[in-house]
PDB file of N, CA and C in Angstrom:
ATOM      1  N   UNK A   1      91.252 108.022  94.021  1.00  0.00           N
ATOM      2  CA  UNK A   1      91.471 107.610  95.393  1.00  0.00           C
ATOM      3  C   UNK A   1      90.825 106.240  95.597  1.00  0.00           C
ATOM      4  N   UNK A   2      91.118 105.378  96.277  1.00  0.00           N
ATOM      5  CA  UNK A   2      91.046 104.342  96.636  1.00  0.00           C
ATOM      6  C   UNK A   2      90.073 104.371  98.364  1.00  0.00           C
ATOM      7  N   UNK A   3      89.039 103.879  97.851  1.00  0.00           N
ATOM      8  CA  UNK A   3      88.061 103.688  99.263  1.00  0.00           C
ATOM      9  C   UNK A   3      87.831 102.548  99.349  1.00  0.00           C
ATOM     10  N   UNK A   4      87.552 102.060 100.542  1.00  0.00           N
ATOM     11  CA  UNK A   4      87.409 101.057 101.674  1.00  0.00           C
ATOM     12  C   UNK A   4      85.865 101.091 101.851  1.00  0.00           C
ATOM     13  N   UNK A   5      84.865 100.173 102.072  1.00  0.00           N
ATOM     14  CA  UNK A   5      83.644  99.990 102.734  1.00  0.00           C
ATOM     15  C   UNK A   5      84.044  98.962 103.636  1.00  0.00           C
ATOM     16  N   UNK A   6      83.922  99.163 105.051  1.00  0.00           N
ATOM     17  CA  UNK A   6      84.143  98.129 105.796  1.00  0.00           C
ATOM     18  C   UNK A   6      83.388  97.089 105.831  1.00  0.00           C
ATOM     19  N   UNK A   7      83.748  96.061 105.589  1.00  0.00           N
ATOM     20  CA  UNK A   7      82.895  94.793 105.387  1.00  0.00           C
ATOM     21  C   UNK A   7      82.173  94.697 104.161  1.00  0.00           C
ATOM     22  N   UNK A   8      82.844  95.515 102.719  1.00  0.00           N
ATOM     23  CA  UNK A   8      82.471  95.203 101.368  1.00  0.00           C
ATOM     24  C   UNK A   8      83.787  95.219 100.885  1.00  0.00           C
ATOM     25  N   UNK A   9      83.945  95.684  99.408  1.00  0.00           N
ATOM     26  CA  UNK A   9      85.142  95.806  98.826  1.00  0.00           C
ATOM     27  C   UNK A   9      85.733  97.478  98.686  1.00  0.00           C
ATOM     28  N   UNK A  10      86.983  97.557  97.383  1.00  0.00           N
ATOM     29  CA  UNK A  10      87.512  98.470  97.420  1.00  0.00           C
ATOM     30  C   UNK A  10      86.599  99.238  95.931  1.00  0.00           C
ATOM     31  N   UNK A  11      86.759 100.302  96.140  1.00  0.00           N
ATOM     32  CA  UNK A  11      86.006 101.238  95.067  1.00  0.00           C
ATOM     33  C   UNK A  11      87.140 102.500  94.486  1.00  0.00           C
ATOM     34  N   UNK A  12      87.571 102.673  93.703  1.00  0.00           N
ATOM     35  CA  UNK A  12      88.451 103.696  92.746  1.00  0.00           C
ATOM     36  C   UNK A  12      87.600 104.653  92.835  1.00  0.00           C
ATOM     37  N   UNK A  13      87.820 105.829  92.792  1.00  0.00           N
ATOM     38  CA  UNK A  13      86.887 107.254  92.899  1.00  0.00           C
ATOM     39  C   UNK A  13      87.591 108.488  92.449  1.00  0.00           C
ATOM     40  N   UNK A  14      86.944 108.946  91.425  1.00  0.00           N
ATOM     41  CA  UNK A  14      87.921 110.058  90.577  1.00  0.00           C
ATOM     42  C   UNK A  14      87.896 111.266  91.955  1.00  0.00           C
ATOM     43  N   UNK A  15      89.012 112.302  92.028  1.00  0.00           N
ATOM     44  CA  UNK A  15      88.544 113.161  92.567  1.00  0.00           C
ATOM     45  C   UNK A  15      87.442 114.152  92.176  1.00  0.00           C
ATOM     46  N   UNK A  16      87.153 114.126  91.472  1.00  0.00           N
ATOM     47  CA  UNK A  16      85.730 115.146  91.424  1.00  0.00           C
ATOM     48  C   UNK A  16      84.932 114.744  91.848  1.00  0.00           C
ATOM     49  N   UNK A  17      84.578 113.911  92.211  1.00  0.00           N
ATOM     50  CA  UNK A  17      83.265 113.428  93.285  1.00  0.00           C
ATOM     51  C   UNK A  17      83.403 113.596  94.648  1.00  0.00           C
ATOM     52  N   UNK A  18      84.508 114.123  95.102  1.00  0.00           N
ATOM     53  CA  UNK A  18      84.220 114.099  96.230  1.00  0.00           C
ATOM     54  C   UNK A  18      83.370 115.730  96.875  1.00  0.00           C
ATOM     55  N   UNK A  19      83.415 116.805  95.936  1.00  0.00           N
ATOM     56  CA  UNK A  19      82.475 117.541  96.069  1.00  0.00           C
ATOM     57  C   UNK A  19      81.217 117.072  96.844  1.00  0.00           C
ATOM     58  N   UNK A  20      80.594 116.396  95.353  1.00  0.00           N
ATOM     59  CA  UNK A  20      78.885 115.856  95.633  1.00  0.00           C
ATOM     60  C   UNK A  20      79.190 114.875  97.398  1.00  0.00           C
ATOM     61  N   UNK A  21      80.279 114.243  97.762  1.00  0.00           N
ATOM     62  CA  UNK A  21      80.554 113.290  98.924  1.00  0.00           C
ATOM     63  C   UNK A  21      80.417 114.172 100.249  1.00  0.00           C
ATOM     64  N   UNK A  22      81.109 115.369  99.743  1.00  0.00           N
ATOM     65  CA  UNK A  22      81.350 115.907 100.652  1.00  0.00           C
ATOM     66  C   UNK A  22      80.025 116.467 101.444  1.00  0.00           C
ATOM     67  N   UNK A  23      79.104 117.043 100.274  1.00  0.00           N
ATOM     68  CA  UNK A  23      77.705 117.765 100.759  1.00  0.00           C
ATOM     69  C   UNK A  23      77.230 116.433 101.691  1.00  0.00           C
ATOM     70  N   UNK A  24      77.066 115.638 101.638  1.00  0.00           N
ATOM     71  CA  UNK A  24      76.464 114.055 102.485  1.00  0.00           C
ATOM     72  C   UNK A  24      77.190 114.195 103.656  1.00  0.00           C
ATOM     73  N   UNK A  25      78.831 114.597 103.671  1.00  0.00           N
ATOM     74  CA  UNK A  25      79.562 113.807 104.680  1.00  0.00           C
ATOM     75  C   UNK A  25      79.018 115.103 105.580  1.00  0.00           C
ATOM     76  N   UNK A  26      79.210 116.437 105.280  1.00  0.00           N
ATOM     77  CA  UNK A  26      78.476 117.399 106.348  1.00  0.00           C
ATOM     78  C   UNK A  26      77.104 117.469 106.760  1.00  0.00           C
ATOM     79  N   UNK A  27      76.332 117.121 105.952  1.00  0.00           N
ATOM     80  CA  UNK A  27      75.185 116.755 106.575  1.00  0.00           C
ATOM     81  C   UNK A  27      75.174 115.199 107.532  1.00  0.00           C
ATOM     82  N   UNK A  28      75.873 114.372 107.360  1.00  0.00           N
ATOM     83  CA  UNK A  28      76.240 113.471 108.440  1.00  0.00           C
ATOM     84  C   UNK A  28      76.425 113.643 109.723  1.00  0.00           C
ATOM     85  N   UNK A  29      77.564 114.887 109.490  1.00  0.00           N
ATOM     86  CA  UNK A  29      78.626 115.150 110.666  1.00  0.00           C
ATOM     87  C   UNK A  29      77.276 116.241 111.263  1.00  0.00           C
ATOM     88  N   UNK A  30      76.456 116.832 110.597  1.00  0.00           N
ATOM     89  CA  UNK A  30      75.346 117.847 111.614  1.00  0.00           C
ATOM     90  C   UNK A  30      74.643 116.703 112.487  1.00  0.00           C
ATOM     91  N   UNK A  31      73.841 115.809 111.443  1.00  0.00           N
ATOM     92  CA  UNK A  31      73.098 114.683 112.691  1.00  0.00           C
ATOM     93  C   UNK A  31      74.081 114.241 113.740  1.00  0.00           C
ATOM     94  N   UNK A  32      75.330 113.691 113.287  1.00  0.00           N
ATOM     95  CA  UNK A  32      75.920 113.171 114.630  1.00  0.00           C
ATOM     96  C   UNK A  32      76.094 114.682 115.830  1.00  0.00           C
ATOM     97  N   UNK A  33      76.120 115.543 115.315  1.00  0.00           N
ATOM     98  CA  UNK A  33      76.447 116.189 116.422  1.00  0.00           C
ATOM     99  C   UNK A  33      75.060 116.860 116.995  1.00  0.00           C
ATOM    100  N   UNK A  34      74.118 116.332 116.291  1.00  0.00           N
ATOM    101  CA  UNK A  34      72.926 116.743 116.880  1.00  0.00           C
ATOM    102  C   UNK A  34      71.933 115.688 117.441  1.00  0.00           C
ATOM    103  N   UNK A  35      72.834 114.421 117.247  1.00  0.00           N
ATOM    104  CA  UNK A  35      72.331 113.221 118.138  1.00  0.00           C
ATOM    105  C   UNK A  35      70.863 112.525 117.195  1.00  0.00           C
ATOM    106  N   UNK A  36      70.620 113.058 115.936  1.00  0.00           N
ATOM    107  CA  UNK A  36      69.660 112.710 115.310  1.00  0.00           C
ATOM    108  C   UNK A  36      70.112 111.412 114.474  1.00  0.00           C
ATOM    109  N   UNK A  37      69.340 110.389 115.116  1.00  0.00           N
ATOM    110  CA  UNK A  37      69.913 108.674 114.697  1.00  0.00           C
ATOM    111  C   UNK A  37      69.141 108.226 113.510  1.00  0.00           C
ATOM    112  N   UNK A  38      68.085 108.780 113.767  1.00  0.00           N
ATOM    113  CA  UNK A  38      67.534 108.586 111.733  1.00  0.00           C
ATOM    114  C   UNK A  38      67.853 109.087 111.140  1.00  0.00           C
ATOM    115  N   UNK A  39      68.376 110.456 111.261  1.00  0.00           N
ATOM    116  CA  UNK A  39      68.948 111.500 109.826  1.00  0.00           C
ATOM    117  C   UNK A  39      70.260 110.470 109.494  1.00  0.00           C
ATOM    118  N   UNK A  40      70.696 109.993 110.622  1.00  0.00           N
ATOM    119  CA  UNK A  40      72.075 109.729 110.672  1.00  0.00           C
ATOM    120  C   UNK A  40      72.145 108.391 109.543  1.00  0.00           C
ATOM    121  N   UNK A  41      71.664 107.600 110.369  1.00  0.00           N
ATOM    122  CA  UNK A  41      71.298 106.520 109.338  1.00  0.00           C
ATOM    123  C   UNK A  41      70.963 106.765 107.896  1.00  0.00           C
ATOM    124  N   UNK A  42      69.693 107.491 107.844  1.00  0.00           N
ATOM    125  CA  UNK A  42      69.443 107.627 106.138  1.00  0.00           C
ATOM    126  C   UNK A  42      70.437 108.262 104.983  1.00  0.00           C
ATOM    127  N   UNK A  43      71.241 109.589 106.099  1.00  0.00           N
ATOM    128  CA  UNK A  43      72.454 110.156 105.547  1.00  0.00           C
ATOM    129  C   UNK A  43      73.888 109.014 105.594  1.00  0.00           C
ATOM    130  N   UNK A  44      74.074 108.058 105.970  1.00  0.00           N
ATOM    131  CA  UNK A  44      75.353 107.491 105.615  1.00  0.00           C
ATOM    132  C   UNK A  44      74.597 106.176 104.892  1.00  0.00           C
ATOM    133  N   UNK A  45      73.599 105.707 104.511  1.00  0.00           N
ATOM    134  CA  UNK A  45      73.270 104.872 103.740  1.00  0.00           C
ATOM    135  C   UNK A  45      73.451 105.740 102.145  1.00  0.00           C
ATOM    136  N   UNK A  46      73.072 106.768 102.151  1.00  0.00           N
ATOM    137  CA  UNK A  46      73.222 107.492 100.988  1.00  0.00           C
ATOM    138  C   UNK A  46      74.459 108.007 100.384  1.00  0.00           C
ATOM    139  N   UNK A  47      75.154 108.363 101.673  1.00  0.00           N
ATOM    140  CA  UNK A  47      76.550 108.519 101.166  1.00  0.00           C
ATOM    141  C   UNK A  47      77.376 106.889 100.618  1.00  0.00           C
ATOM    142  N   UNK A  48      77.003 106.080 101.370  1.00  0.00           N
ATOM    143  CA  UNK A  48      77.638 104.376 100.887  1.00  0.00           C
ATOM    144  C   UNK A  48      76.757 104.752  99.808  1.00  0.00           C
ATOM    145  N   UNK A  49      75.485 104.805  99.337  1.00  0.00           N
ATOM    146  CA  UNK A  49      75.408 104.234  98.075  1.00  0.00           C
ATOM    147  C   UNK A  49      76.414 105.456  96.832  1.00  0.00           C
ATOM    148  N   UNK A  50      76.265 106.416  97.285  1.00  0.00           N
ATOM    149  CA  UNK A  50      76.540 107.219  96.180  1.00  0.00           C
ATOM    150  C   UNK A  50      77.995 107.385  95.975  1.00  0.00           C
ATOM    151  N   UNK A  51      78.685 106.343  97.307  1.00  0.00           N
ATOM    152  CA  UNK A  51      80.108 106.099  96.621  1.00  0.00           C
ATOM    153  C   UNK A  51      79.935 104.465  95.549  1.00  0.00           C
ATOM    154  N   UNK A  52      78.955 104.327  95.885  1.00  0.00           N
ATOM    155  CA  UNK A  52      79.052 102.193  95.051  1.00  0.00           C
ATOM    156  C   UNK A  52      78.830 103.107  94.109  1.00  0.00           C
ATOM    157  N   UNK A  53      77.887 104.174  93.782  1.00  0.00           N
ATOM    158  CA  UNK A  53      77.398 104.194  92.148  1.00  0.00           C
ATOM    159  C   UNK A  53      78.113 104.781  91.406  1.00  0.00           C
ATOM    160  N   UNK A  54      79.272 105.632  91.931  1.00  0.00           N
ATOM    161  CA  UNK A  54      80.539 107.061  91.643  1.00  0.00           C
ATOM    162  C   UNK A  54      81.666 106.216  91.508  1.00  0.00           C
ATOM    163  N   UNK A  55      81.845 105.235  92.520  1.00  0.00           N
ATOM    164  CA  UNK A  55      83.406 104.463  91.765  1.00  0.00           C
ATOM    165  C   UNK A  55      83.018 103.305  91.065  1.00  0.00           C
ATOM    166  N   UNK A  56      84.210 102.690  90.903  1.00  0.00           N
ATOM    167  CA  UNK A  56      84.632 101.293  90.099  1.00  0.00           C
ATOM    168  C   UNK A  56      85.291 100.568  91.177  1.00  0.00           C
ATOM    169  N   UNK A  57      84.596  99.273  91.242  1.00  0.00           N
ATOM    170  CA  UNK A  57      84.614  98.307  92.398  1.00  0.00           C
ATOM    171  C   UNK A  57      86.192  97.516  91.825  1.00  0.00           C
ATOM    172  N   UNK A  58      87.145  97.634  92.315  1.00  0.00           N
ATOM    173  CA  UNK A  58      88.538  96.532  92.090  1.00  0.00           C
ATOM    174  C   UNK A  58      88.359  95.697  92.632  1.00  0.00           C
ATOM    175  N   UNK A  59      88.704  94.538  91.696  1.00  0.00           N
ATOM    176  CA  UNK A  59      88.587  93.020  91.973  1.00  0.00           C
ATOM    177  C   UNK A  59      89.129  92.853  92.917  1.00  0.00           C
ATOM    178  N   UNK A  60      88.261  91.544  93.787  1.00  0.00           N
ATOM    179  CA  UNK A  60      88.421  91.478  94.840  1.00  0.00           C
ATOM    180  C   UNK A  60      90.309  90.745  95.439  1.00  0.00           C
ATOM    181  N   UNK A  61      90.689  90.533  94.543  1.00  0.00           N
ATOM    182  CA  UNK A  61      91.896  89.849  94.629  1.00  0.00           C
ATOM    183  C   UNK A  61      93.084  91.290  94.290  1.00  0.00           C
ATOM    184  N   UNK A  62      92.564  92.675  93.871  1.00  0.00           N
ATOM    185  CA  UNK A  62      93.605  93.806  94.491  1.00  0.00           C
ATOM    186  C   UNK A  62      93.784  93.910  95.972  1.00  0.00           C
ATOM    187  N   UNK A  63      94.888  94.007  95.510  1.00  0.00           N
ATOM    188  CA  UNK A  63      96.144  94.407  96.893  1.00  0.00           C
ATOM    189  C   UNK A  63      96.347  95.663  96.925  1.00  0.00           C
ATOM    190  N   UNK A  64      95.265  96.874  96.772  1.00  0.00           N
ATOM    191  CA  UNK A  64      95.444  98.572  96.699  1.00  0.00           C
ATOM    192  C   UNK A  64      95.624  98.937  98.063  1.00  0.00           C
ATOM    193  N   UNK A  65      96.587  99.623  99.126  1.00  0.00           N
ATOM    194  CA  UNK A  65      96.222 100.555  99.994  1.00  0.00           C
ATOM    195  C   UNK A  65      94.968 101.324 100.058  1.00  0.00           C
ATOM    196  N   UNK A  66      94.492 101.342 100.870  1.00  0.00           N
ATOM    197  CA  UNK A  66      92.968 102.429 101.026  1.00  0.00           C
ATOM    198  C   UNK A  66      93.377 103.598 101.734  1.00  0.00           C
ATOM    199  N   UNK A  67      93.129 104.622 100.839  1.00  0.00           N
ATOM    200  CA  UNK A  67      93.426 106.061 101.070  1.00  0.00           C
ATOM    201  C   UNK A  67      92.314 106.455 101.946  1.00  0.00           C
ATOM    202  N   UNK A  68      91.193 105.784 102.088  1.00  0.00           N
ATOM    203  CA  UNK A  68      89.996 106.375 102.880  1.00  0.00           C
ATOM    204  C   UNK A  68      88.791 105.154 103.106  1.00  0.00           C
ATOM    205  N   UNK A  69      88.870 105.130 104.528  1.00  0.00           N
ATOM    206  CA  UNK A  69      88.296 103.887 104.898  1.00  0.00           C
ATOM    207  C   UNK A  69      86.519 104.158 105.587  1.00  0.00           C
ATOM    208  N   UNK A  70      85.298 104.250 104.722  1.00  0.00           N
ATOM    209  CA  UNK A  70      84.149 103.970 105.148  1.00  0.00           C
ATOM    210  C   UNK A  70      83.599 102.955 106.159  1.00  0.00           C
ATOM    211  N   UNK A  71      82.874 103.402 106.995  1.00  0.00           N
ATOM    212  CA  UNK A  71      82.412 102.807 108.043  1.00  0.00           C
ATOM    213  C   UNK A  71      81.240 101.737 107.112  1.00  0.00           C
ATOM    214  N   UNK A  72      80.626 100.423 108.012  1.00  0.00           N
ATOM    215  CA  UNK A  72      79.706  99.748 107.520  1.00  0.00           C
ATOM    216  C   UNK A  72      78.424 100.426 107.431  1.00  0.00           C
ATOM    217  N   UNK A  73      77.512 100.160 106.821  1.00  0.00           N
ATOM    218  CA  UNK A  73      75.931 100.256 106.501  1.00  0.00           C
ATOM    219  C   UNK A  73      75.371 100.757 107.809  1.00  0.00           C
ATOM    220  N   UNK A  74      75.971  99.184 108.857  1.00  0.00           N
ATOM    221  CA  UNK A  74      74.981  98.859 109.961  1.00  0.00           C
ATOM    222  C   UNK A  74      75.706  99.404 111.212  1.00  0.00           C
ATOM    223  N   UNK A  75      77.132 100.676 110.966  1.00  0.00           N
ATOM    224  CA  UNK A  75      77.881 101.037 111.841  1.00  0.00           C
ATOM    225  C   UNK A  75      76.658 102.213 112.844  1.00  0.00           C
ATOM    226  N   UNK A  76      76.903 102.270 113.987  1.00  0.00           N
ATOM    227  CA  UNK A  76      76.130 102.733 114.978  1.00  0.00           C
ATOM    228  C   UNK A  76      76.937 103.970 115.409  1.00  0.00           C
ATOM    229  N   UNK A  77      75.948 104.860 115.804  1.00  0.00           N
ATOM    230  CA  UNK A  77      76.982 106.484 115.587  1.00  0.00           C
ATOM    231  C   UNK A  77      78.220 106.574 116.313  1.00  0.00           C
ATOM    232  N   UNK A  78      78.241 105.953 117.407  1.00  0.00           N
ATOM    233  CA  UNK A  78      79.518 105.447 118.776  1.00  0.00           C
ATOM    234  C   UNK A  78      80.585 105.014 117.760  1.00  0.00           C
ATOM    235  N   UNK A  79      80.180 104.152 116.649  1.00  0.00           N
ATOM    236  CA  UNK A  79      81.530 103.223 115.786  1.00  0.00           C
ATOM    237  C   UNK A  79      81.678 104.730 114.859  1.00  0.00           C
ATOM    238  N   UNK A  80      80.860 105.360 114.423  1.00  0.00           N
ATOM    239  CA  UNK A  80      81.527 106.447 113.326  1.00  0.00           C
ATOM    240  C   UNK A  80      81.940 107.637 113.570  1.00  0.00           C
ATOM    241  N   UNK A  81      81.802 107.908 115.069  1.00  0.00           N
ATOM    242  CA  UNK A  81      82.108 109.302 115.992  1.00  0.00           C
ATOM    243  C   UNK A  81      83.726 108.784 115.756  1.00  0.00           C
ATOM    244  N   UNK A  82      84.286 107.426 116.023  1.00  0.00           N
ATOM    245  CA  UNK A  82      85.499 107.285 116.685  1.00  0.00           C
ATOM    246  C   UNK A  82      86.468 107.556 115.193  1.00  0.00           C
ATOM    247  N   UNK A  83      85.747 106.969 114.185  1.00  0.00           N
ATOM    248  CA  UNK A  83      86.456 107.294 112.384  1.00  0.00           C
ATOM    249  C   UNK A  83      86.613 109.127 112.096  1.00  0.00           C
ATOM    250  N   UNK A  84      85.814 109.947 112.618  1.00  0.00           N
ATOM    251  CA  UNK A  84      85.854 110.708 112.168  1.00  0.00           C
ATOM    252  C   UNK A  84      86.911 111.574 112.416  1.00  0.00           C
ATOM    253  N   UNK A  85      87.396 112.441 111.474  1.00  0.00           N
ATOM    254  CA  UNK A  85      88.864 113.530 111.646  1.00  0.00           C
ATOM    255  C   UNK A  85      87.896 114.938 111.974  1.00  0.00           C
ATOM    256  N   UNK A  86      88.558 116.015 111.698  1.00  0.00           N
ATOM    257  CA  UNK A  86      87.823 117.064 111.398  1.00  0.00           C
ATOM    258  C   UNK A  86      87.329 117.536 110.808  1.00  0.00           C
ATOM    259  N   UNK A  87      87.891 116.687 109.625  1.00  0.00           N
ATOM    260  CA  UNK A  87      86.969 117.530 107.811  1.00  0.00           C
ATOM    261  C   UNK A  87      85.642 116.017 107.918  1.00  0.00           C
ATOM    262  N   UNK A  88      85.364 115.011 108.851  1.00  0.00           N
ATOM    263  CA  UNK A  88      84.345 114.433 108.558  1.00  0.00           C
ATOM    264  C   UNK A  88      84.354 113.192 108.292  1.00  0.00           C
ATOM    265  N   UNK A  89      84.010 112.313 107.333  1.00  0.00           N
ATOM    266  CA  UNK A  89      84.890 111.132 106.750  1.00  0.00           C
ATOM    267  C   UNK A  89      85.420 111.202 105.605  1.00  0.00           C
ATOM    268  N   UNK A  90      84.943 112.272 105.193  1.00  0.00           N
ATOM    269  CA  UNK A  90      85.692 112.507 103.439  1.00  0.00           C
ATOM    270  C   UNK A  90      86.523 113.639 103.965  1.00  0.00           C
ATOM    271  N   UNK A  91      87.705 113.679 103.397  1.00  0.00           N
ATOM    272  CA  UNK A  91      88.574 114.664 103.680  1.00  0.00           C
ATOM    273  C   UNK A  91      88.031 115.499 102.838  1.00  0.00           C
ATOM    274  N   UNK A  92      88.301 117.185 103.131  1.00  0.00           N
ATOM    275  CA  UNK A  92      88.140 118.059 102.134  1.00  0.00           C
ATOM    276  C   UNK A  92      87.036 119.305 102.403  1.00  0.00           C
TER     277      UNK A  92
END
């Protein structure tokens, strides 16, 4: 799958990782709904890193569709409430 970091590049990501993504993206989705802005923060800095370290960054000059588009680093819970579906930001 093809991911998006908003305001970085694109990252390739086998599906089997999105397991380990997924445990992050629900613990995300508990702080936001429990209004906890440091969990929140430390939990989507961890999920961005542990997608940089799980995929392969495509040169910046691919033209890939993004199957799944990550919010920024410095996104504020108001910007990642509005990204989210029901399964979270990682589908699944």
């Amino acid at each position: 799958m093809i991911v998006r970091i908003m305001g970085e590049g694109q990252l390739k990501l086998a599906d089997s990782h999105f397991i380990e993504l997924n445990k992050l993206d629900d613990e995300l989705l508990e702080e936001m709904e429990s209004g906890d802005e440091s969990g929140f923060r430390r939990t989507l800095h961890a999920l961005l890193d542990k997608v940089r370290e799980l995929g392969d960054p495509l040169p910046d000059d691919a033209l890939e569709p993004s199957e799944l588009i990550l919010p920024a680093p410095d996104a504020t819970l108001d910007e990642v409430r509005q990204m989210l579906s029901d399964d979270g930001l990682i589908p699944g």
